[in-house]
N, C-alpha and C. Protein backbone atom coordinates (compact mmCIF):
# COMPACT_ATOMS: atom_id res chain seq x y z
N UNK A 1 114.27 58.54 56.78
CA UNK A 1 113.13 57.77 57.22
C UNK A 1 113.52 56.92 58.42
N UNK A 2 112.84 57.08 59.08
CA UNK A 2 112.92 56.06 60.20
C UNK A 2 112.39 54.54 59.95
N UNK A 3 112.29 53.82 61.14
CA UNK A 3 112.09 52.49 61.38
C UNK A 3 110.05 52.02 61.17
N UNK A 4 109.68 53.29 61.65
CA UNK A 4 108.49 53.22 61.67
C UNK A 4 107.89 53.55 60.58
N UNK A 5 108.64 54.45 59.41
CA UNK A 5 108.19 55.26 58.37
C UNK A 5 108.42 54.10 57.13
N UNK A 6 109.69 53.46 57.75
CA UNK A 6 109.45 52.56 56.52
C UNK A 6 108.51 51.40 56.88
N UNK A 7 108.70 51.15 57.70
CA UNK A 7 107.22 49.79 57.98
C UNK A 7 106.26 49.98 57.34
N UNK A 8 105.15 51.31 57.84
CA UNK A 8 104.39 52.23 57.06
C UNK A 8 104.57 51.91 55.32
N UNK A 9 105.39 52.78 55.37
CA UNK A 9 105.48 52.28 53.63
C UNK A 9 105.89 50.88 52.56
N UNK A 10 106.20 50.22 53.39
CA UNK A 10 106.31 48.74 53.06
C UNK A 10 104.87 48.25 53.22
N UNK A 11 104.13 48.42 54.23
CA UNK A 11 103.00 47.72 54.21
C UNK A 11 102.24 48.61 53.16
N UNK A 12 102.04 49.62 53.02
CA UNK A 12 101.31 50.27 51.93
C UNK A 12 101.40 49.55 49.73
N UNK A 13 102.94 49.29 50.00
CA UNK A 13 103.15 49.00 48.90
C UNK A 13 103.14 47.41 48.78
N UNK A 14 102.98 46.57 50.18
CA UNK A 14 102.38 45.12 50.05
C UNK A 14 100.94 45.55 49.65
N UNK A 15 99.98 46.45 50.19
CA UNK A 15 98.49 46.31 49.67
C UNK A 15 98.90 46.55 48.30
N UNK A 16 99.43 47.57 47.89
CA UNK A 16 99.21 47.83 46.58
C UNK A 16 99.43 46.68 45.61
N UNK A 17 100.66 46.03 45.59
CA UNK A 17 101.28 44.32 44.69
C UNK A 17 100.08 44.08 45.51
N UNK A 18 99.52 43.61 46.10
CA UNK A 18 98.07 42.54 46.39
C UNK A 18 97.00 43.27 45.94
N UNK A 19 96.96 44.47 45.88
CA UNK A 19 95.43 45.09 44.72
C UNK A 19 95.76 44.38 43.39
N UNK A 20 97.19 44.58 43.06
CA UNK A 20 97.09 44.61 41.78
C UNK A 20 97.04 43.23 40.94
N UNK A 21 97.59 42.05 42.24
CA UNK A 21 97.37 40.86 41.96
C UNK A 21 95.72 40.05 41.69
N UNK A 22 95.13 41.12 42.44
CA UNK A 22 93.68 41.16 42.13
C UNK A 22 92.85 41.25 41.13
N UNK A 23 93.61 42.70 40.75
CA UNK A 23 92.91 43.35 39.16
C UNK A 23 93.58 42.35 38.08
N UNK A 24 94.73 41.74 38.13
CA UNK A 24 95.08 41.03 37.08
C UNK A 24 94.50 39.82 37.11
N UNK A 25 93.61 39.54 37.85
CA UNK A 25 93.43 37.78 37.87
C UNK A 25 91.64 38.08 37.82
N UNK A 26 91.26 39.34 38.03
CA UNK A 26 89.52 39.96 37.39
C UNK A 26 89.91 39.97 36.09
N UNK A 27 91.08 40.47 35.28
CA UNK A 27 91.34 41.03 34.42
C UNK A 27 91.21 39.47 33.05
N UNK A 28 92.00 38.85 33.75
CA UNK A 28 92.33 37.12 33.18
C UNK A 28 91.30 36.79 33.24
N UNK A 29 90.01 36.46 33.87
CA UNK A 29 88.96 35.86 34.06
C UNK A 29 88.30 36.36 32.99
N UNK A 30 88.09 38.24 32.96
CA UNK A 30 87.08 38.80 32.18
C UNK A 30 87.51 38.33 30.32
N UNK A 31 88.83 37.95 30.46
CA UNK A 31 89.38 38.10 29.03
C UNK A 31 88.84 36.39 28.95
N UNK A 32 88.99 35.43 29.57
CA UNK A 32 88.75 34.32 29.33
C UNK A 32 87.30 34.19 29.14
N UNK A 33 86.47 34.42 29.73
CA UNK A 33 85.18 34.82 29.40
C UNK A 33 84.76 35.56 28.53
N UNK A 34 84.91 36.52 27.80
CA UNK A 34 85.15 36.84 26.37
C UNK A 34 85.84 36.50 25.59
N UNK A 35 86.85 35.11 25.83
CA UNK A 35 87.49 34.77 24.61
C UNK A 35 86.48 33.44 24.30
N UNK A 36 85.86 32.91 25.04
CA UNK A 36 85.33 31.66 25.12
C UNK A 36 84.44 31.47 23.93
N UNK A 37 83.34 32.50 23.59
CA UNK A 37 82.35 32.56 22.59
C UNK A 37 83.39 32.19 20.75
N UNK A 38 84.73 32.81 20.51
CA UNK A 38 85.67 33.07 19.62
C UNK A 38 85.68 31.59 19.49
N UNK A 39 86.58 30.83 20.91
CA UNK A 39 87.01 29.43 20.85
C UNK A 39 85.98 28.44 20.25
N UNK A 40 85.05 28.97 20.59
CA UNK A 40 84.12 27.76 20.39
C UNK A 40 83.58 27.81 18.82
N UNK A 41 83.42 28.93 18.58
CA UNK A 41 83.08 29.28 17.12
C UNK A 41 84.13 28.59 16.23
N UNK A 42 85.84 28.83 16.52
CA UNK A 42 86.70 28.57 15.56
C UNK A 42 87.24 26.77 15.88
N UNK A 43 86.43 26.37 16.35
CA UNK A 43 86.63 24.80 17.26
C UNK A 43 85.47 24.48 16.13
N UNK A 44 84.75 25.08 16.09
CA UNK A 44 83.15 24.39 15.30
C UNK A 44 83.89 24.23 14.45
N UNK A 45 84.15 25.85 13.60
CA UNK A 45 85.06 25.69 12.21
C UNK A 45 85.94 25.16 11.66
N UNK A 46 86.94 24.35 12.72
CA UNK A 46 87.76 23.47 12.48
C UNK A 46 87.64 22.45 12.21
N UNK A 47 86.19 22.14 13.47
CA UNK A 47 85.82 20.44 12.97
C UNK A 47 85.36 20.20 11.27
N UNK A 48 84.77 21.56 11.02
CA UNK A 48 83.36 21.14 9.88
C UNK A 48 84.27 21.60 8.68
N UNK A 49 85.62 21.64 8.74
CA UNK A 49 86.61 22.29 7.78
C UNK A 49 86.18 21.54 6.23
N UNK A 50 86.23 20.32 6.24
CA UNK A 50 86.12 19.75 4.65
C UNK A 50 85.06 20.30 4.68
N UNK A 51 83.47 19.83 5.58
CA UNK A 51 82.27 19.77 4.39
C UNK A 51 81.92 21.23 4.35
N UNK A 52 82.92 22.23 4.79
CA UNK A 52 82.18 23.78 4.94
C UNK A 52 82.86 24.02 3.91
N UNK A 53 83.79 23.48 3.08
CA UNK A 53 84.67 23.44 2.00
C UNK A 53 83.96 23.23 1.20
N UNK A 54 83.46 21.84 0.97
CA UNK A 54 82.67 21.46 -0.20
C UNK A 54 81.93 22.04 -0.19
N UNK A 55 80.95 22.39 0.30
CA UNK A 55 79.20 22.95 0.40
C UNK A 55 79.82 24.81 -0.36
N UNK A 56 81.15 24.90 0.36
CA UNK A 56 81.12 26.62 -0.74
C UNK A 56 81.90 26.50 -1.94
N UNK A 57 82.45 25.55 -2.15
CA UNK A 57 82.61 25.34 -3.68
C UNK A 57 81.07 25.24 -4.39
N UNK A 58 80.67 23.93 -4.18
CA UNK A 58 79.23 23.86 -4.76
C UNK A 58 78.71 25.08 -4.84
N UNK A 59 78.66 26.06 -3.67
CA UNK A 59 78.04 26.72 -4.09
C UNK A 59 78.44 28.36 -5.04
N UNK A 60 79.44 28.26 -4.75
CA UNK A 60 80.82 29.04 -5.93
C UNK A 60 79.80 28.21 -7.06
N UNK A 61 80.29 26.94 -7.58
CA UNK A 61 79.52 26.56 -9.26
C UNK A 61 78.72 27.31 -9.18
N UNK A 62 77.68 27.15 -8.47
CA UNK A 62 76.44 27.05 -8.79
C UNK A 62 76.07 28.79 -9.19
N UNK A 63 76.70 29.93 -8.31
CA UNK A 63 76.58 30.73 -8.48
C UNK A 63 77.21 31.23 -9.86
N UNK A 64 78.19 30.78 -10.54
CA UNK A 64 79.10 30.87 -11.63
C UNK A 64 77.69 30.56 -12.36
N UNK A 65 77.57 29.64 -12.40
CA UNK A 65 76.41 28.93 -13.26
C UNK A 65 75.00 29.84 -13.96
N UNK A 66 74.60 30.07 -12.66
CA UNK A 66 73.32 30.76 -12.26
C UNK A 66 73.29 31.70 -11.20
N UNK A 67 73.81 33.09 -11.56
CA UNK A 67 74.36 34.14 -10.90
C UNK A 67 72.88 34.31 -10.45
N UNK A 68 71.89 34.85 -10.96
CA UNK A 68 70.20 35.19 -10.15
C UNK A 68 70.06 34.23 -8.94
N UNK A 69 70.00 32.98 -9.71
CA UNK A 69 69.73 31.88 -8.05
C UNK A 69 70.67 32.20 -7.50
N UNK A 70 71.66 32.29 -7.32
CA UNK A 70 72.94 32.80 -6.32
C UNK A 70 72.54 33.87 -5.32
N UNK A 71 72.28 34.71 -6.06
CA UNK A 71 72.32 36.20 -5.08
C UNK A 71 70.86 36.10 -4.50
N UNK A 72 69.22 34.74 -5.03
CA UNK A 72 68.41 34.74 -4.26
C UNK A 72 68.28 34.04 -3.48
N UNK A 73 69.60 33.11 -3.53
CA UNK A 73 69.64 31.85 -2.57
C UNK A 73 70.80 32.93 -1.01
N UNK A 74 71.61 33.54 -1.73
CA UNK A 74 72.23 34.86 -0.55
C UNK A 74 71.49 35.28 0.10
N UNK A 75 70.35 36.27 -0.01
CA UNK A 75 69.09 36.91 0.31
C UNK A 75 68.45 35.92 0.93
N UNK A 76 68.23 34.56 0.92
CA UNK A 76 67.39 34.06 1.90
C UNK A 76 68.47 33.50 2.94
N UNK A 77 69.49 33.11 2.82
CA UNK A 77 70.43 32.48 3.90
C UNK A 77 70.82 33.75 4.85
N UNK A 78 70.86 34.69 4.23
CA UNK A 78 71.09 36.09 5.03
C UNK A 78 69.93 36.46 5.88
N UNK A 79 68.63 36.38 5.33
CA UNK A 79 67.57 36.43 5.65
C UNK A 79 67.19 35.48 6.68
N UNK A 80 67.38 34.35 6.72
CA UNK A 80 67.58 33.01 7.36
C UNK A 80 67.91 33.02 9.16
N UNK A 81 69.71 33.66 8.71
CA UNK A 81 70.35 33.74 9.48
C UNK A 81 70.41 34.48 10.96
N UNK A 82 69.66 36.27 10.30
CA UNK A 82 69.13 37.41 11.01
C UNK A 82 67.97 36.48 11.74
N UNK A 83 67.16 35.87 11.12
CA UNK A 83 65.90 35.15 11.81
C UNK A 83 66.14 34.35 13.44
N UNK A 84 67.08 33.58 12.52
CA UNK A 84 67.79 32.90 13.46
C UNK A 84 68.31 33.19 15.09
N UNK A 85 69.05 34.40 14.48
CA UNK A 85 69.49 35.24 15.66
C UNK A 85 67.93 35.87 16.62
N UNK A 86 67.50 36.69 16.04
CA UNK A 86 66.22 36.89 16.54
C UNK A 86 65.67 35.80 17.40
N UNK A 87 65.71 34.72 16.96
CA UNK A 87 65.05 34.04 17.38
C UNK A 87 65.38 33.53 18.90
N UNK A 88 66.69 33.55 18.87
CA UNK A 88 67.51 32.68 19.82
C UNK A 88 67.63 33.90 20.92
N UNK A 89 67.51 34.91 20.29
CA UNK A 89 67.50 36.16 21.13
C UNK A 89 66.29 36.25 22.30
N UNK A 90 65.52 36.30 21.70
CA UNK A 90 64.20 36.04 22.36
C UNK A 90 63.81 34.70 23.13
N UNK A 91 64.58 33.94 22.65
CA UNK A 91 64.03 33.32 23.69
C UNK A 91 65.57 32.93 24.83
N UNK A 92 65.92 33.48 24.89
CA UNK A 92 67.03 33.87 26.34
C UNK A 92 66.10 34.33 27.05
């Protein structure tokens, strides 16, 4: 190779390390932006750790207790929940 052939190919393989410094920092962004919805969910869950504790014990008894109300009090919080979503859906 000559003087000129490698210039040539040095600058070819600077674009390439600078494409790729590119795709990795689209790449970081896209992952941070899809990790964000996770964070925030398991940030909620952290804060509300005791009373999301208590509220499913209680409701552990209660289902022990009174297995029918259990599985119709399931059916509407499930029911509830889907609503919910719907809801929030629609109005985006």
């Amino acid at each position: 190779m000559n003087r000129a052939d490698r210039k040539a190919r040095r600058a070819e393989l600077d674009h390439a390390i600078e494409q790729q410094r590119i795709d990795l920092l689209v790449a970081a962004h896209r992952w941070r932006t899809a990790e964000r919805t996770l964070d925030r969910s398991w940030r909620f869950l952290s804060r509300h750790r005791t009373p999301l504790l208590v509220a499913a014990g209680l409701l552990a008894y209660r289902g022990l207790r009174h297995p029918r109300g259990a599985v119709r009090l399931a059916r509407r919080l499930t029911a509830g929940v889907f609503f919910a979503k719907k809801a929030r859906d629609l109005l985006r």
